[in-house]
C-alpha atoms as a PDB file:
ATOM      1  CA  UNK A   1      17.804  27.428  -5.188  1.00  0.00           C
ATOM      2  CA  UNK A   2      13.635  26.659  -4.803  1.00  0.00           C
ATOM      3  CA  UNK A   3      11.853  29.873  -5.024  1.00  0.00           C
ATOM      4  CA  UNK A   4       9.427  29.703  -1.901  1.00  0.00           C
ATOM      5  CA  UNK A   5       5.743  31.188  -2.172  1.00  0.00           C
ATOM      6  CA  UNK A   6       6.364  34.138   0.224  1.00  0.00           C
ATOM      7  CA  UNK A   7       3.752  33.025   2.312  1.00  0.00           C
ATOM      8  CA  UNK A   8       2.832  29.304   4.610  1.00  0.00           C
ATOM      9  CA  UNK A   9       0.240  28.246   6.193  1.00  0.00           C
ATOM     10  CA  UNK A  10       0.878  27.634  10.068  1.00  0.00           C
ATOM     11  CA  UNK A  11      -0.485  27.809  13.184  1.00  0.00           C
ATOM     12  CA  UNK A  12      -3.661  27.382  11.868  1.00  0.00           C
ATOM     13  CA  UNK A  13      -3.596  31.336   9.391  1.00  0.00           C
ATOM     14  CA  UNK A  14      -1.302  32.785   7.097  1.00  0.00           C
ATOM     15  CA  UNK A  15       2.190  34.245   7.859  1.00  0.00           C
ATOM     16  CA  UNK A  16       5.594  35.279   6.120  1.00  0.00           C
ATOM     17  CA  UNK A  17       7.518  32.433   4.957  1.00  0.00           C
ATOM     18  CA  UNK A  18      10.532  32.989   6.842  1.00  0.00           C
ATOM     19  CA  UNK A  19       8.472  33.145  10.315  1.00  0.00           C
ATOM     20  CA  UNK A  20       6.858  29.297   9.867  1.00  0.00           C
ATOM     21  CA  UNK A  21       9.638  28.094  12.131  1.00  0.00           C
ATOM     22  CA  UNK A  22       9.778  25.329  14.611  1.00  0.00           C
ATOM     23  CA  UNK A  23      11.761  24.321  17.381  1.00  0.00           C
ATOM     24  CA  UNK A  24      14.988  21.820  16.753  1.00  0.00           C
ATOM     25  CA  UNK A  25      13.331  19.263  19.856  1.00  0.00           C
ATOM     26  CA  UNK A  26       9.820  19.249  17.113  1.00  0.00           C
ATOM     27  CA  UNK A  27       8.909  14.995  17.840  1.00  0.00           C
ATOM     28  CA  UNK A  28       8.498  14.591  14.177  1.00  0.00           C
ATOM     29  CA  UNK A  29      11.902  16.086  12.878  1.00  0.00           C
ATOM     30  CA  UNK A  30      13.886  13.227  15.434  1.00  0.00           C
ATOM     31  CA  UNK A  31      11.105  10.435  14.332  1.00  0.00           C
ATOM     32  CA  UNK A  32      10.095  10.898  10.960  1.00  0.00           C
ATOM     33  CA  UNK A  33       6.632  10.755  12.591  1.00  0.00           C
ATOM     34  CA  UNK A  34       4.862  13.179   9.554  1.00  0.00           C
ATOM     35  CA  UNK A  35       2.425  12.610   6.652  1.00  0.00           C
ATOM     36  CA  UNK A  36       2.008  14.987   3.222  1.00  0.00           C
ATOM     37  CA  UNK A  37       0.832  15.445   0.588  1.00  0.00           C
ATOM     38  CA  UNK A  38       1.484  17.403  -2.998  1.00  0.00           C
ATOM     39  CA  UNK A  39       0.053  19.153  -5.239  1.00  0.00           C
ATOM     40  CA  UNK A  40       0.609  21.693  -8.089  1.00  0.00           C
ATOM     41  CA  UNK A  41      -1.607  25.301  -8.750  1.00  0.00           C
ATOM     42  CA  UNK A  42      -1.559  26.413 -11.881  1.00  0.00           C
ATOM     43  CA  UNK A  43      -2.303  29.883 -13.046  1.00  0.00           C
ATOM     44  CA  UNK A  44      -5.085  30.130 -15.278  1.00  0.00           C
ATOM     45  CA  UNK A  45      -3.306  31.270 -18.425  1.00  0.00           C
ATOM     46  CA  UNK A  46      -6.736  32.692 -19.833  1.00  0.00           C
ATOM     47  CA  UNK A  47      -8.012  34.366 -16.170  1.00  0.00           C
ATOM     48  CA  UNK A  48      -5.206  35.452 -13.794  1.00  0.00           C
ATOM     49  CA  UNK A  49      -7.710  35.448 -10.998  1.00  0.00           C
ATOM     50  CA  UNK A  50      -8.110  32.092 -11.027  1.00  0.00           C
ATOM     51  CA  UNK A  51      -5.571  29.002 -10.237  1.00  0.00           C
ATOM     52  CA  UNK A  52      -6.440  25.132 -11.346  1.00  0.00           C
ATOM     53  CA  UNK A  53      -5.830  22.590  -9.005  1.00  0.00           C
ATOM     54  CA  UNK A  54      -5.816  18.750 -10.524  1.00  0.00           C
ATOM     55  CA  UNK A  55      -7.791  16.350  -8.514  1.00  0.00           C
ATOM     56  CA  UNK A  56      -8.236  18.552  -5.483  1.00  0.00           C
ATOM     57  CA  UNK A  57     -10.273  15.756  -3.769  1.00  0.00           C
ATOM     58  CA  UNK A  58      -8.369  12.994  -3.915  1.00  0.00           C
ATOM     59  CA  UNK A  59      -4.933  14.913  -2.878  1.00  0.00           C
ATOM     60  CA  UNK A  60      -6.909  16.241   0.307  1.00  0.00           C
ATOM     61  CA  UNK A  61      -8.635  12.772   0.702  1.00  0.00           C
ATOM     62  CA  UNK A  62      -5.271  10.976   1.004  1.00  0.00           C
ATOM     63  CA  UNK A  63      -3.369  13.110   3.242  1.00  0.00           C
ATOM     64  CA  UNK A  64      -7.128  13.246   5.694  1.00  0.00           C
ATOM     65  CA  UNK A  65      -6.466   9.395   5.509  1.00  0.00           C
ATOM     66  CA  UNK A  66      -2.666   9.619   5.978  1.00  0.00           C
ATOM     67  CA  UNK A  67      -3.769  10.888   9.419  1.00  0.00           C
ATOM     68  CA  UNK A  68      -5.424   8.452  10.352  1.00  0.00           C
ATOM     69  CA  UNK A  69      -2.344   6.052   9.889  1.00  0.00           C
ATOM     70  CA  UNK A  70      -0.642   8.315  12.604  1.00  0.00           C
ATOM     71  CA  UNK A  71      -3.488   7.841  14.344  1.00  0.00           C
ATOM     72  CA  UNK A  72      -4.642  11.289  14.621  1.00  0.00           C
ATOM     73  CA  UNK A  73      -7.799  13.159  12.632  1.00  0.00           C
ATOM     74  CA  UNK A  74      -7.061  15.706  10.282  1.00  0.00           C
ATOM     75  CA  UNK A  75     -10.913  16.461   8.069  1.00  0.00           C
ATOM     76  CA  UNK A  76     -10.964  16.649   4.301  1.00  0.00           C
ATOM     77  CA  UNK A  77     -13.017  20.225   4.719  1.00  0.00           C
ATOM     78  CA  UNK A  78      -9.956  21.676   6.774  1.00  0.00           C
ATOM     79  CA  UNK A  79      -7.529  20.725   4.440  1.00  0.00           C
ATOM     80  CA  UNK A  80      -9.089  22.249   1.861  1.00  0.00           C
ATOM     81  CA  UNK A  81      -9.811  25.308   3.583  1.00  0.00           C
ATOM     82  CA  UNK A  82      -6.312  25.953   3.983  1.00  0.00           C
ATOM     83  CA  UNK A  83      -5.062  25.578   0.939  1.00  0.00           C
ATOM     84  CA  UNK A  84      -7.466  28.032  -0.546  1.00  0.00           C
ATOM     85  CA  UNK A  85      -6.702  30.677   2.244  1.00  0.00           C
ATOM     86  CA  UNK A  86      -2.857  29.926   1.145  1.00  0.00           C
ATOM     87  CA  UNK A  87      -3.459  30.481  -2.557  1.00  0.00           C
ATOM     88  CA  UNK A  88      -5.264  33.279  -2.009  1.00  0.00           C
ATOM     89  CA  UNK A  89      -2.634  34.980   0.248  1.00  0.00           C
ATOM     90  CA  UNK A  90       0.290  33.577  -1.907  1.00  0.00           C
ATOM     91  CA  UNK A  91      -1.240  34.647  -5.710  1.00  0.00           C
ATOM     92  CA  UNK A  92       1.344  32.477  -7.538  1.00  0.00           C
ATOM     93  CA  UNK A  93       1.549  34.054 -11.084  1.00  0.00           C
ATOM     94  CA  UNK A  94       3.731  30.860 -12.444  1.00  0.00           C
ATOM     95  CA  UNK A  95       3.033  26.703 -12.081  1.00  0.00           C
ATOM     96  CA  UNK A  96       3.642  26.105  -8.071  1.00  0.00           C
ATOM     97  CA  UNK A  97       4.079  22.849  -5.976  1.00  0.00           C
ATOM     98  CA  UNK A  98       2.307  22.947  -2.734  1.00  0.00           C
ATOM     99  CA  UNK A  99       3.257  20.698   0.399  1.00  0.00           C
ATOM    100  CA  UNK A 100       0.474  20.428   2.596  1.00  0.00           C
ATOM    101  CA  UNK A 101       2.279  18.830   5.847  1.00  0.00           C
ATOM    102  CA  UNK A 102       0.694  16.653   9.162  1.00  0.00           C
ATOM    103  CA  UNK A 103       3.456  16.372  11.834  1.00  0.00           C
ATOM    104  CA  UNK A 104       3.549  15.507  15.897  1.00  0.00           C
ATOM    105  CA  UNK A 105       4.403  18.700  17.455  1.00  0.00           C
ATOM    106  CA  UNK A 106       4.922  18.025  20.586  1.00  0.00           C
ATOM    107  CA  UNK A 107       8.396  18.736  21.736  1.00  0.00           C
ATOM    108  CA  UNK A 108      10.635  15.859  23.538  1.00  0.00           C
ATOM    109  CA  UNK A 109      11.805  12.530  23.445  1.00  0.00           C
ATOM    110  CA  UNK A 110      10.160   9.395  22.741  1.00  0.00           C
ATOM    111  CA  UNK A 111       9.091   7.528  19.889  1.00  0.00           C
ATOM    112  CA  UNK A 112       4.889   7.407  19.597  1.00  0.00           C
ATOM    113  CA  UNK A 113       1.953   8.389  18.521  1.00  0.00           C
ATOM    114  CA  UNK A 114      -0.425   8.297  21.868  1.00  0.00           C
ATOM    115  CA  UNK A 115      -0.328  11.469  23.806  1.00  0.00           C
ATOM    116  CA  UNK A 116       0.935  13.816  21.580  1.00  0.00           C
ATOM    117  CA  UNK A 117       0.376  16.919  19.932  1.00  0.00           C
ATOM    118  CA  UNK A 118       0.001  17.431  15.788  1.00  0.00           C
ATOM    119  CA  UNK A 119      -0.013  20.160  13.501  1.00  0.00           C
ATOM    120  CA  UNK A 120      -0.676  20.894  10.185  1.00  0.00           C
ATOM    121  CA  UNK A 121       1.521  23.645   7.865  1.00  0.00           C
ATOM    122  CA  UNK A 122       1.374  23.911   4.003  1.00  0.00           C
ATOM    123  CA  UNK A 123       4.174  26.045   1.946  1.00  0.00           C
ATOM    124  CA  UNK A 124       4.341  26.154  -1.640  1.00  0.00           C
ATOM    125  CA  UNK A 125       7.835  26.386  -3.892  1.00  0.00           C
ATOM    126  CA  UNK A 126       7.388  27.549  -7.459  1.00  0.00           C
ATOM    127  CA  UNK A 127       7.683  24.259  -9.666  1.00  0.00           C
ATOM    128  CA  UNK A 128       8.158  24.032 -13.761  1.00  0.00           C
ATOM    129  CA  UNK A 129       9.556  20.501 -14.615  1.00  0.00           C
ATOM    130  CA  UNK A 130      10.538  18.171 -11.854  1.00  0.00           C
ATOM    131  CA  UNK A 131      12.354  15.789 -14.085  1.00  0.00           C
ATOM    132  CA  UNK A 132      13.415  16.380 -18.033  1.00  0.00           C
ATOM    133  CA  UNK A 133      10.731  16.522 -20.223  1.00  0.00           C
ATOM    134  CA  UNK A 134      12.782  14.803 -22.774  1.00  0.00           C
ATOM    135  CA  UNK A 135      13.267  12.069 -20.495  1.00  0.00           C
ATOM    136  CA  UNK A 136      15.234  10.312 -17.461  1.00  0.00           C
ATOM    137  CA  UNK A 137      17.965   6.681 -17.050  1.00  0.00           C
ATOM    138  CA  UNK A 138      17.439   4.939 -14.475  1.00  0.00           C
ATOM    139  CA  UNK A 139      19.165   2.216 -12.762  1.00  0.00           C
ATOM    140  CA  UNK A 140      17.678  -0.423 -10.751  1.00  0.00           C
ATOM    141  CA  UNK A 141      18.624   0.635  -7.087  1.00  0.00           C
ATOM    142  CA  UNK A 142      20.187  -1.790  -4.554  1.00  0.00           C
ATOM    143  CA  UNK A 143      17.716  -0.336  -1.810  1.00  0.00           C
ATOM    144  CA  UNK A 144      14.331  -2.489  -2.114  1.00  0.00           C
ATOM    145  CA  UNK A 145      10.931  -0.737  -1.311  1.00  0.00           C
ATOM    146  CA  UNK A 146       9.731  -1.461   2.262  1.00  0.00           C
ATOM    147  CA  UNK A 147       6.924  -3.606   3.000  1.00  0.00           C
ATOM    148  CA  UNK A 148       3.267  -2.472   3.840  1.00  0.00           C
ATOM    149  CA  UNK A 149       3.713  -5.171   7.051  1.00  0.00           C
ATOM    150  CA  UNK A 150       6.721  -2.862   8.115  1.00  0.00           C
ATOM    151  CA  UNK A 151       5.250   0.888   7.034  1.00  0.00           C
ATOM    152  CA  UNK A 152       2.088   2.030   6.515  1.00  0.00           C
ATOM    153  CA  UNK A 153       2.983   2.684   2.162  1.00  0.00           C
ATOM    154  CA  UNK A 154      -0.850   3.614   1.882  1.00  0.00           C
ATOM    155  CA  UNK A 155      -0.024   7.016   3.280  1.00  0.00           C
ATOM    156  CA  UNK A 156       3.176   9.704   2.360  1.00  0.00           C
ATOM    157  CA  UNK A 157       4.625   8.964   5.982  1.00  0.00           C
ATOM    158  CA  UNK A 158       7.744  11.513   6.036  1.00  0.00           C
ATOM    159  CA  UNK A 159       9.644   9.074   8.087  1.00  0.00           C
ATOM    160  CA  UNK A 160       9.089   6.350   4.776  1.00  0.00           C
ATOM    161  CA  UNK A 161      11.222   8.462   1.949  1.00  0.00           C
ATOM    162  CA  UNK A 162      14.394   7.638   3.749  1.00  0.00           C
ATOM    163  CA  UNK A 163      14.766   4.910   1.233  1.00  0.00           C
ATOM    164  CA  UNK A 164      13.378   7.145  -1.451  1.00  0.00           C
ATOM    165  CA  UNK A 165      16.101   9.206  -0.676  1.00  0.00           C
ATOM    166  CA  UNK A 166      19.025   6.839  -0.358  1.00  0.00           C
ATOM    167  CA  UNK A 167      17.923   5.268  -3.346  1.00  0.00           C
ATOM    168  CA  UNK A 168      17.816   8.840  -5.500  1.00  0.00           C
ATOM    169  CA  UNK A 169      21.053   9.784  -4.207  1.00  0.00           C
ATOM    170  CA  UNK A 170      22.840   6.412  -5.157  1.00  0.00           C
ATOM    171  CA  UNK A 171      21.449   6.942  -8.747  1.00  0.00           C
ATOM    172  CA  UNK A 172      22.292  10.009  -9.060  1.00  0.00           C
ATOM    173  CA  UNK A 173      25.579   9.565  -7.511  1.00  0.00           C
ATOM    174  CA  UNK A 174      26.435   6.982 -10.130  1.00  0.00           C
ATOM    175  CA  UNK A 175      25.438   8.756 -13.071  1.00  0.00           C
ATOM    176  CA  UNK A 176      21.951   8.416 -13.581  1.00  0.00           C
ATOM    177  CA  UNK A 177      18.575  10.400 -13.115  1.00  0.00           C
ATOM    178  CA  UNK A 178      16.680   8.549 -11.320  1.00  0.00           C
ATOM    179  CA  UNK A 179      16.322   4.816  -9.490  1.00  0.00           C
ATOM    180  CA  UNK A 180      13.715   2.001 -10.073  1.00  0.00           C
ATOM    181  CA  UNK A 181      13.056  -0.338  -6.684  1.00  0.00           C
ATOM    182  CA  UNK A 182      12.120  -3.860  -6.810  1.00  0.00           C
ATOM    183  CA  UNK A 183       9.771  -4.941  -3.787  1.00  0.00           C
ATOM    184  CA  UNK A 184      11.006  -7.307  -1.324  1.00  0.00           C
ATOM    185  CA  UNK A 185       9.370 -10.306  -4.162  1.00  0.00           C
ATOM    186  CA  UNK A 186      11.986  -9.402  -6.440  1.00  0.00           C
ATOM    187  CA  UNK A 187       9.124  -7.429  -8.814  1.00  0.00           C
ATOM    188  CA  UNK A 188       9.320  -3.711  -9.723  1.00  0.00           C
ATOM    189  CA  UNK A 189       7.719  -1.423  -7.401  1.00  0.00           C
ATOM    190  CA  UNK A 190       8.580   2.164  -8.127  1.00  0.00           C
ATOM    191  CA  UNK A 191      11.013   5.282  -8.473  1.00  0.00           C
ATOM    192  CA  UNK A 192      12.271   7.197  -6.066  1.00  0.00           C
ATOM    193  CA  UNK A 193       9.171   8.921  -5.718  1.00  0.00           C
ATOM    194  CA  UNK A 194       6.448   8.420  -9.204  1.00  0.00           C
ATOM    195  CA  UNK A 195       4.992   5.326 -10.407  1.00  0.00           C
ATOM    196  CA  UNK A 196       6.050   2.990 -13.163  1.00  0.00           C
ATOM    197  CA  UNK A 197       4.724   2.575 -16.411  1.00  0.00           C
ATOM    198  CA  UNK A 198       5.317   0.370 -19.336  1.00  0.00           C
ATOM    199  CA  UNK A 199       4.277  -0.559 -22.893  1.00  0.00           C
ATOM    200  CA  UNK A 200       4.096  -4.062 -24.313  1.00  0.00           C
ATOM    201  CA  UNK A 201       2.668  -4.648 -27.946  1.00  0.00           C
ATOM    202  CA  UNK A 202      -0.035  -1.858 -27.051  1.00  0.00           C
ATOM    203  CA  UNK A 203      -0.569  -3.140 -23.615  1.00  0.00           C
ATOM    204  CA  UNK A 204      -0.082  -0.885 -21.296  1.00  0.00           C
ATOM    205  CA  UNK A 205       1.350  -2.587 -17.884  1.00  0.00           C
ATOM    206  CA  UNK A 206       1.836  -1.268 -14.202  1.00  0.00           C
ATOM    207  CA  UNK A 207       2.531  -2.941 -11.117  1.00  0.00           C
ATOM    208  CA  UNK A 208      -0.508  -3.593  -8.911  1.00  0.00           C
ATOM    209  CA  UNK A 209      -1.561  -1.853  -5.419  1.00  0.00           C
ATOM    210  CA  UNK A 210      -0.297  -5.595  -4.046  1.00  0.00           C
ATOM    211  CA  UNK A 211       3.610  -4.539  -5.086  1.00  0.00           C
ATOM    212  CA  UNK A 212       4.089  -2.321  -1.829  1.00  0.00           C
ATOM    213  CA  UNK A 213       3.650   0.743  -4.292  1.00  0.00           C
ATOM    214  CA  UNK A 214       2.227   4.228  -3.479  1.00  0.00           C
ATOM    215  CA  UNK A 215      -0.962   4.855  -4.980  1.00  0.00           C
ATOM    216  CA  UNK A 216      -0.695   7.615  -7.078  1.00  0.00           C
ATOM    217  CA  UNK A 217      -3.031   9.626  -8.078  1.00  0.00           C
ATOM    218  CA  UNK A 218      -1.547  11.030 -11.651  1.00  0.00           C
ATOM    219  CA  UNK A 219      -1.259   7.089 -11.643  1.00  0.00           C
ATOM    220  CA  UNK A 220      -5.021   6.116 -11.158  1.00  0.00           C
ATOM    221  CA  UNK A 221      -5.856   8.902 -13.293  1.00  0.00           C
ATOM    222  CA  UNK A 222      -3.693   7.642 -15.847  1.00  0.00           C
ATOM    223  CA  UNK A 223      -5.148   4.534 -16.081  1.00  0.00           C
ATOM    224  CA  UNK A 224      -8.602   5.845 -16.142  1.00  0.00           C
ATOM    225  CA  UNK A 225      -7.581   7.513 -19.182  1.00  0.00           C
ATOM    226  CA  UNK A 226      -5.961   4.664 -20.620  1.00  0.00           C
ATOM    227  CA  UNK A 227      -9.227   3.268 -20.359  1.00  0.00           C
ATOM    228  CA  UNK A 228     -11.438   5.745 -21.901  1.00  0.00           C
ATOM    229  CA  UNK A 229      -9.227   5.907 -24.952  1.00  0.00           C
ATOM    230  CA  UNK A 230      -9.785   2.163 -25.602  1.00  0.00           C
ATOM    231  CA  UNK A 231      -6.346   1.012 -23.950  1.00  0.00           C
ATOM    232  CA  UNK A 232      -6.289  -2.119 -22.870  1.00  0.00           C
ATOM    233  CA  UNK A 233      -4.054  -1.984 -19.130  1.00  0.00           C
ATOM    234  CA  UNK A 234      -3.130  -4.406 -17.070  1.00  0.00           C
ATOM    235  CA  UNK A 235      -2.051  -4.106 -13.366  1.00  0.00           C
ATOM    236  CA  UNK A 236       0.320  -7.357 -11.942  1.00  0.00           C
ATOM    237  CA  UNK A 237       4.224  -7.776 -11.295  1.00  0.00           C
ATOM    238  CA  UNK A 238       6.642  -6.921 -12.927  1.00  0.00           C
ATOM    239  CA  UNK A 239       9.823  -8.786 -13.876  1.00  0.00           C
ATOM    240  CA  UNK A 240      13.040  -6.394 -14.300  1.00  0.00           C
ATOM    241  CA  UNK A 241      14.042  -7.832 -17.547  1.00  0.00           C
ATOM    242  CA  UNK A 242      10.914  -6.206 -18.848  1.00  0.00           C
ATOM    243  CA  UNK A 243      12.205  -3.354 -18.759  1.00  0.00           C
ATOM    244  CA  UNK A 244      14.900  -3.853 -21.319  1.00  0.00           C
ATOM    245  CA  UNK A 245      12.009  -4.998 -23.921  1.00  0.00           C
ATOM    246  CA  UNK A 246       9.353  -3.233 -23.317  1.00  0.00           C
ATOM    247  CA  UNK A 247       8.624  -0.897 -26.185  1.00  0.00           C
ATOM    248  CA  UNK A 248       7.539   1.960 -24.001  1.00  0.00           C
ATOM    249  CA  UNK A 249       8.546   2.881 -20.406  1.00  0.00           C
ATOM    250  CA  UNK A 250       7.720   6.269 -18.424  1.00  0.00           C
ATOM    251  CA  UNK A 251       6.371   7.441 -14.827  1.00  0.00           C
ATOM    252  CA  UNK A 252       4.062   9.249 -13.255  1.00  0.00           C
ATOM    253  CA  UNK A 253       3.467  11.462 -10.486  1.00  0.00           C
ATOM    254  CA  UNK A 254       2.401  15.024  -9.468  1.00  0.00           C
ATOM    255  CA  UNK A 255       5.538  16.741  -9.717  1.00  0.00           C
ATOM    256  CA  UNK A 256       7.019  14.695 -12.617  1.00  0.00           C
ATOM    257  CA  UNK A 257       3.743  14.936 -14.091  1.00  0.00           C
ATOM    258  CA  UNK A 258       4.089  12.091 -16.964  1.00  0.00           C
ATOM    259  CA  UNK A 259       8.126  11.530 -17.965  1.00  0.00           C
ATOM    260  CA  UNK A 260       9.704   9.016 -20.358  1.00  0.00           C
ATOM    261  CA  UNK A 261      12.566   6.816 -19.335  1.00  0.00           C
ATOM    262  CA  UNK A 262      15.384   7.235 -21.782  1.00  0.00           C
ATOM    263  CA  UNK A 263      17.661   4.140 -20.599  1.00  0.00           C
ATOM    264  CA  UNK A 264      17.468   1.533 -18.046  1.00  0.00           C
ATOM    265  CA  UNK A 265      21.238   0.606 -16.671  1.00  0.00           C
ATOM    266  CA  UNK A 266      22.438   0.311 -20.090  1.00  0.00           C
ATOM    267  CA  UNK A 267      19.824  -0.484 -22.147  1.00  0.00           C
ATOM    268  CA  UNK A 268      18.777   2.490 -24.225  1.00  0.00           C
ATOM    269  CA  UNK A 269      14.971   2.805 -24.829  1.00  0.00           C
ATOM    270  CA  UNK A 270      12.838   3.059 -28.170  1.00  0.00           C
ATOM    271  CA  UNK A 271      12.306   6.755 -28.580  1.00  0.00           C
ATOM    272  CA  UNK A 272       8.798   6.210 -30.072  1.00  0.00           C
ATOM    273  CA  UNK A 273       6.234   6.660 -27.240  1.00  0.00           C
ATOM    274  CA  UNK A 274       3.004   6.771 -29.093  1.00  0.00           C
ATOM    275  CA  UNK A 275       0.795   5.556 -26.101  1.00  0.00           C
ATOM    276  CA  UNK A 276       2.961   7.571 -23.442  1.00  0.00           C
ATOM    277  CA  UNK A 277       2.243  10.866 -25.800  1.00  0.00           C
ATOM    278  CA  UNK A 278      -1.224  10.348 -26.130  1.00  0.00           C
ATOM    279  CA  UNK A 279      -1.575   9.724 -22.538  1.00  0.00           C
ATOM    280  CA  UNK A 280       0.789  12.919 -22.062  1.00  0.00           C
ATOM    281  CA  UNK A 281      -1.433  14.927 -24.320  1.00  0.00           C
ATOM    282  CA  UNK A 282      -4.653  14.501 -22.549  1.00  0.00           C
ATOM    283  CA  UNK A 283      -3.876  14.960 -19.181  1.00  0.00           C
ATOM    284  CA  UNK A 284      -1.898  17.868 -19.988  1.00  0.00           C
ATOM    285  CA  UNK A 285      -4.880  19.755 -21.635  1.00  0.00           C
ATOM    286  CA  UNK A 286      -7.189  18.682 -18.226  1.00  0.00           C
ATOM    287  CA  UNK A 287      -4.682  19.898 -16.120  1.00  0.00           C
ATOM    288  CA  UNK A 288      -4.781  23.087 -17.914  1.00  0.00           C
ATOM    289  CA  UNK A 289      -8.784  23.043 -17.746  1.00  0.00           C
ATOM    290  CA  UNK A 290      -8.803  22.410 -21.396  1.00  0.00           C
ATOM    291  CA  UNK A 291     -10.908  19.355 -21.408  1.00  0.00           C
ATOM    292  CA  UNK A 292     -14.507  19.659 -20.595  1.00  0.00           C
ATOM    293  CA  UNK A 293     -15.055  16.229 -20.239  1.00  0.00           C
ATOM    294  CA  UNK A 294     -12.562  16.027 -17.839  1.00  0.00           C
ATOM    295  CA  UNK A 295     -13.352  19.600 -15.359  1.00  0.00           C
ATOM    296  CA  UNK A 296     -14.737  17.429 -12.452  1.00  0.00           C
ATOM    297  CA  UNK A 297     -10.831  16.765 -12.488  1.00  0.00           C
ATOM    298  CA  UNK A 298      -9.796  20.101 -11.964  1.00  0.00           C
ATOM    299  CA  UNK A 299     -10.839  22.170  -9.076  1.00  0.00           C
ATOM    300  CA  UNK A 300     -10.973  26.189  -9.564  1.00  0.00           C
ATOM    301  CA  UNK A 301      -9.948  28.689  -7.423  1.00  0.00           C
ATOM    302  CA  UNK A 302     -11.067  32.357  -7.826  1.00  0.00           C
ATOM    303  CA  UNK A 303      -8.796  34.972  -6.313  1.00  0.00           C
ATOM    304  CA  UNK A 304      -9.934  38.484  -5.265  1.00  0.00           C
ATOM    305  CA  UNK A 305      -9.295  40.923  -7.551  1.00  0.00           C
ATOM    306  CA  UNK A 306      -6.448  43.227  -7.091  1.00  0.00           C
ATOM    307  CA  UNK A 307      -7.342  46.457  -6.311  1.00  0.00           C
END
């Protein structure tokens, strides 16, 4: 059972959890017609009136962008406002996941986007490890990634992760963790919902922004990291059969964080991961505000003070 933050943002303030409600005729439960976004808080383990957020910015950025794709506005600054008014009525004492959510509103029939009423909620579910830290197999899904000429993949459009989910489930469902999707070119694209990563004699390989993937952020900031340690990473397609050579595979994401990939169907991986680890390492500690190089990744948010 997820352990909901007992408060969500909605209506434009803060109220109870169990009160953020909406009505079963809401236009984007029927049409999938929602954007959103995630991100985790993490209690300052040295200051417990403060919570870390990684990469702030760019999480707000993309779902203020996502909004434009449905073809409504939705600014950076009132984004951002709301999730600190959240955090601040909400307090989380352990890690947290927060789902900052864009939906159309309006009540009724009718698939659209002109005419129509939006709103924006946020709630928050308390969040340690979204996938084993020790590692996931995966099998290469029959569902293929859709096409950025068919959805709009630059965004989180809700009404997108029904192949996400069909794919998950089918893994899942036939004994694995978690599924890999080829693009519609036959290439790799993705998991269910992280990015893919792979190792090939110390080259460190992901598909492209031109493979119909999401971009991540853990997965740009991954490879800017990659790049200040002297890595050399490529981005281009990726053939499946990689996968069952490559000397390192793992993916990324904001709630898996950075995970190895144990097997592939039933090819068992090397456990060695020395560029994954190092990787792992670092943006653990800058999550954690433990890099100083790296604070203009980490936005801080001071709490009041309990009386």
């Amino acid at each position: 059972m997820h352990q909901f933050l007992p408060y969500a943002w909605f209506g434009g303030c803060c109220v109870p959890f169990h009160e953020s409600t909406i009505s079963v005729a809401t236009h984007a439960l029927h049409y999938g017609t929602g954007a959103f976004g995630g991100m985790r808080a993490l209690p300052n383990p040295t200051d417990p009136n403060e919570i870390l957020l990684f990469r702030a910015d760019r999480h707000v950025r993309r779902l203020s962008q996502s909004a434009r794709l449905l073809l409504t506005d939705l600014s950076e600054i009132t984004i951002f406002n709301a999730i600190v008014a959240f955090l601040k009525a909400n307090r989380p004492s352990s890690p947290a996941y927060l789902r900052p959510f864009l939906y159309t509103s309006d009540l009724g029939i009718a698939p659209r986007l002109h005419d129509i009423e939006t709103d924006f909620l946020i709630y928050g579910v308390e969040l340690g490890d979204y996938l084993s830290p020790d590692g996931v197999n995966c099998r290469i899904s029959s569902w293929t990634r859709q096409e950025d000429r068919s959805l709009p993949l630059r965004g989180k459009i809700s009404g997108a992760y029904i192949t996400s989910s069909l794919a998950k489930t089918e893994a899942v469902k036939s004994g694995f963790d978690e599924a890999l999707l080829m693009n519609s070119r036959g290439k790799l694209s993705e998991a269910s919902g992280m990015n893919l990563f792979l190792v090939r004699d110390n080259v460190l390989i992901t598909p492209g922004v031109d493979q119909d993937i999401l971009e991540g952020i853990t997965r740009s900031s991954v490879i800017e990291l990659a790049k200040s340690m002297g890595l050399t990473i490529v981005e281009r397609p990726i053939d499946k059969t990689e996968l069952f050579i490559a000397d390192e595979v793992f993916l990324t994401g904001t709630a898996a964080k950075i995970t190895p990939v144990r097997r592939v169907e039933s090819t068992t991986l090397r456990t060695e991961r020395p560029i994954m680890s190092q990787l792992k390492e670092r943006l653990t500690a800058i999550t954690e505000g433990r890099d100083p190089s790296y604070e203009h990744w980490v936005t801080r948010i001071r709490l009041d003070p309990l009386d």
